[in-house]
C-alpha atoms as a PDB file:
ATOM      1  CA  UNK A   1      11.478  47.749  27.398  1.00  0.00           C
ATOM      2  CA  UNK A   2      10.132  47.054  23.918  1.00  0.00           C
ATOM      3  CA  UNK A   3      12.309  47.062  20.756  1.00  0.00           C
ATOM      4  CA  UNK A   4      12.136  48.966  18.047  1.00  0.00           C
ATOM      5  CA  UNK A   5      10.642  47.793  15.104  1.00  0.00           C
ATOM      6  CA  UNK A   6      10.888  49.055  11.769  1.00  0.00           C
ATOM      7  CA  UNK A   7       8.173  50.422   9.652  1.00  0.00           C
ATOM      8  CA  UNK A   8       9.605  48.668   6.771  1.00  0.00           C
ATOM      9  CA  UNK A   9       8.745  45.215   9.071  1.00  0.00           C
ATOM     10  CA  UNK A  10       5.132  46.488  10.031  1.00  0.00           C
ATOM     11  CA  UNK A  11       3.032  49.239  11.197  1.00  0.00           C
ATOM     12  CA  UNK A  12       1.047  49.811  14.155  1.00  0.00           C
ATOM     13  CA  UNK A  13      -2.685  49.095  14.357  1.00  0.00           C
ATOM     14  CA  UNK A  14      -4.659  52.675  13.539  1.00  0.00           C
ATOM     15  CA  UNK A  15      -4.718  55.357  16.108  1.00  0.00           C
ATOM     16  CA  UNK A  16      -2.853  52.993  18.518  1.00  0.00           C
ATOM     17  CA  UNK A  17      -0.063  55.726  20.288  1.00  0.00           C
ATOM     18  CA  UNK A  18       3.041  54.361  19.971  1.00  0.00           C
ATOM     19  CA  UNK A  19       6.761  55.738  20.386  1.00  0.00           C
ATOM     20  CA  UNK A  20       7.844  56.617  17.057  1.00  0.00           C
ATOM     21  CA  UNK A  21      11.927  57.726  15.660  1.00  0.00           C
ATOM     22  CA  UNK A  22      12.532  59.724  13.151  1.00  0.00           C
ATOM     23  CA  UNK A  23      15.843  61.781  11.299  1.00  0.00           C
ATOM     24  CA  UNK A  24      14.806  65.713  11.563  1.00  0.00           C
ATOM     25  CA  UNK A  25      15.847  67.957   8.797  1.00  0.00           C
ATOM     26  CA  UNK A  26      19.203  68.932  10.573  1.00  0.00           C
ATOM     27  CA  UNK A  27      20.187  65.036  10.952  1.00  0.00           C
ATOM     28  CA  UNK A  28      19.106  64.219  14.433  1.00  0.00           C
ATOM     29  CA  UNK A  29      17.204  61.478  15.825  1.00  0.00           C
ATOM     30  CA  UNK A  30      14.355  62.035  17.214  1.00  0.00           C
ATOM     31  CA  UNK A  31      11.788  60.243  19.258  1.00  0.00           C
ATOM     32  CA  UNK A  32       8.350  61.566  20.050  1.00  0.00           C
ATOM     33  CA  UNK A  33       4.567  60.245  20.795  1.00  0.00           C
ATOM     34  CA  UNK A  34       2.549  59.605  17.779  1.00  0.00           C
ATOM     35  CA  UNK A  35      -0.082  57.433  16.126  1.00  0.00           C
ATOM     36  CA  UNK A  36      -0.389  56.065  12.783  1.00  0.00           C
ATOM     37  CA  UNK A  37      -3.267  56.548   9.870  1.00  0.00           C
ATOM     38  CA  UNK A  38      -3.736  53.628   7.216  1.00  0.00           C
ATOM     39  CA  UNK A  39      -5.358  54.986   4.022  1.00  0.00           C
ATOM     40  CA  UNK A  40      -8.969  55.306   4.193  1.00  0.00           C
ATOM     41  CA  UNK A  41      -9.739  54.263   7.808  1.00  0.00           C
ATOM     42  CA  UNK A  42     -10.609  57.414   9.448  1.00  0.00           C
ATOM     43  CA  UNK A  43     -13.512  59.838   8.422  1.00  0.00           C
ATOM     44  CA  UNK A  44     -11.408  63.116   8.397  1.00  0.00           C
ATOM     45  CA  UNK A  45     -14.350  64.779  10.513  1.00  0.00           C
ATOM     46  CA  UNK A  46     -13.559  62.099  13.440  1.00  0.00           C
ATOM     47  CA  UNK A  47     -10.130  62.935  13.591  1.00  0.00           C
ATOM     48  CA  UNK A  48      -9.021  66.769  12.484  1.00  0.00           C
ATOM     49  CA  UNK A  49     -10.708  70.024  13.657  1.00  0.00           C
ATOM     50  CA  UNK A  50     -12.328  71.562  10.369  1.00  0.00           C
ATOM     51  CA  UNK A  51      -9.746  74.540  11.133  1.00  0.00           C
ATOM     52  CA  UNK A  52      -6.512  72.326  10.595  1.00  0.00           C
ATOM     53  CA  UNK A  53      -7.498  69.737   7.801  1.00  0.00           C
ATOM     54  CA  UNK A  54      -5.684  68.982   4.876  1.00  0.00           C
ATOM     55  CA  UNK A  55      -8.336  67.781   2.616  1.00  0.00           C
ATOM     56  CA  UNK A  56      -7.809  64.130   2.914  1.00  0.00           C
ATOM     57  CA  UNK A  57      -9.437  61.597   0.090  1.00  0.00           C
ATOM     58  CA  UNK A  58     -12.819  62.186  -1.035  1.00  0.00           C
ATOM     59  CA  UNK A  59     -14.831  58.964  -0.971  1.00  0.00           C
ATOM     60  CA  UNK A  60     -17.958  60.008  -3.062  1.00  0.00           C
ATOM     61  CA  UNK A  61     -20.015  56.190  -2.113  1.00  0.00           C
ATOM     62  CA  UNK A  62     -19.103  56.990   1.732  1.00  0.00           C
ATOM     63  CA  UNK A  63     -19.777  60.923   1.142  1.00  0.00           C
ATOM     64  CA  UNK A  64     -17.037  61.594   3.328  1.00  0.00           C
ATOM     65  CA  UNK A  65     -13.177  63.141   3.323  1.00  0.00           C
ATOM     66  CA  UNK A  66     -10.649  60.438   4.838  1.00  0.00           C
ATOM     67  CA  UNK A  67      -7.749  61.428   6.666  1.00  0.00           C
ATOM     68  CA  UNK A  68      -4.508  61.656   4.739  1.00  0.00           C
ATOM     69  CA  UNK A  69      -3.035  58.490   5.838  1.00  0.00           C
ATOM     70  CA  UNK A  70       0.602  58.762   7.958  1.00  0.00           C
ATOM     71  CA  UNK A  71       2.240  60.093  11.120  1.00  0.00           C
ATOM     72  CA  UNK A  72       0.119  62.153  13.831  1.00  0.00           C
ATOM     73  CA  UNK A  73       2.536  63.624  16.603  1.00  0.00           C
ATOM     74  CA  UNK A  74      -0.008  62.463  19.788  1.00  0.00           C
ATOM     75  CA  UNK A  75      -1.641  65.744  21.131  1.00  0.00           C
ATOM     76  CA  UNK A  76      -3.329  66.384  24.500  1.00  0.00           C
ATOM     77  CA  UNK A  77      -6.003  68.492  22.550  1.00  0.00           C
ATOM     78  CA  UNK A  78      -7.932  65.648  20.995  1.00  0.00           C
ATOM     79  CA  UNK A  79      -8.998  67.500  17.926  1.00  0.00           C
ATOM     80  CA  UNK A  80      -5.478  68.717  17.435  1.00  0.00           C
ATOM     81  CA  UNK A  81      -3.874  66.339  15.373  1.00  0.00           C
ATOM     82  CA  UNK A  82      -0.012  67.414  13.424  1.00  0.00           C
ATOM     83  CA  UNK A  83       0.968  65.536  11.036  1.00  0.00           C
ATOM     84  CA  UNK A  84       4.559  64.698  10.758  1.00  0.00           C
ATOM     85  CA  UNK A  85       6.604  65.830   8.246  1.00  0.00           C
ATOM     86  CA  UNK A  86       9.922  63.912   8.724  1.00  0.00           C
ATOM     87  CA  UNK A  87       9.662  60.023   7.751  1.00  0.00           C
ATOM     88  CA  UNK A  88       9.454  57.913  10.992  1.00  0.00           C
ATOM     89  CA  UNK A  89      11.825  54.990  10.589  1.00  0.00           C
ATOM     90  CA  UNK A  90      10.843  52.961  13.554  1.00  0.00           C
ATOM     91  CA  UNK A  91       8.083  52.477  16.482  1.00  0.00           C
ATOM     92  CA  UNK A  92       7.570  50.940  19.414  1.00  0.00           C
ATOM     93  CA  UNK A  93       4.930  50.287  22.138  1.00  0.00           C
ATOM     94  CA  UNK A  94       4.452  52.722  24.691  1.00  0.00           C
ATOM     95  CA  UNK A  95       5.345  51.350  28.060  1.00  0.00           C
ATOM     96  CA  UNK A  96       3.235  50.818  30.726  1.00  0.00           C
ATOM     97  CA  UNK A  97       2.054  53.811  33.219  1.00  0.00           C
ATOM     98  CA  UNK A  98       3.345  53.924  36.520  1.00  0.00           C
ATOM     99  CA  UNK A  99       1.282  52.758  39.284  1.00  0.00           C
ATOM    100  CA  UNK A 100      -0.756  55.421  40.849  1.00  0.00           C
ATOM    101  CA  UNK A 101       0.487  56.245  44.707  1.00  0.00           C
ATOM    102  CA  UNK A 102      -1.481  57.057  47.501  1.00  0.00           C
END
């Protein structure tokens, strides 16, 4: 298994799912699936369902509404998309899948 690596040491590439940790409001650690945003990468339209988006940056050259960079808990729904609310202190690689059976 991988180790966890700070988000103080680096970040994971855009959209890559990763295993990310986090301290909840009550004090816990946490670990769930998620995928990071880096500030004006993805078009907000790509990413969020017009229902659930916050109003990310408005690039007026682009004519566009970026997606408010940070933490997306990893949804089956693809235009489903939470964004965290607790800071994620670390991440790591997701591991490999098991090998399919017959």
């Amino acid at each position: 298994m991988n180790q966890w690596i700070s988000v103080n040491d680096q970040l994971p590439e855009t959209r890559k799912r990763v295993l990310v940790s986090f301290i909840t409001s009550s004090g816990k650690r946490w670990a769930t699936c998620a995928e990071y945003i880096a500030p004006r990468t993805v078009p907000e339209d790509e990413y969020m369902d017009e229902q659930y988006t916050d109003g990310g940056e408005y690039d007026e050259e682009n004519d566009c509404y970026w997606t408010t960079s940070g933490w997306y808990e990893f949804n089956y729904e693809p235009e489903t998309n939470w964004r965290l609310g607790e800071e994620v202190t670390h991440w790591m690689p997701l591991p490999k899948a098991p090998e399919a059976t017959e």
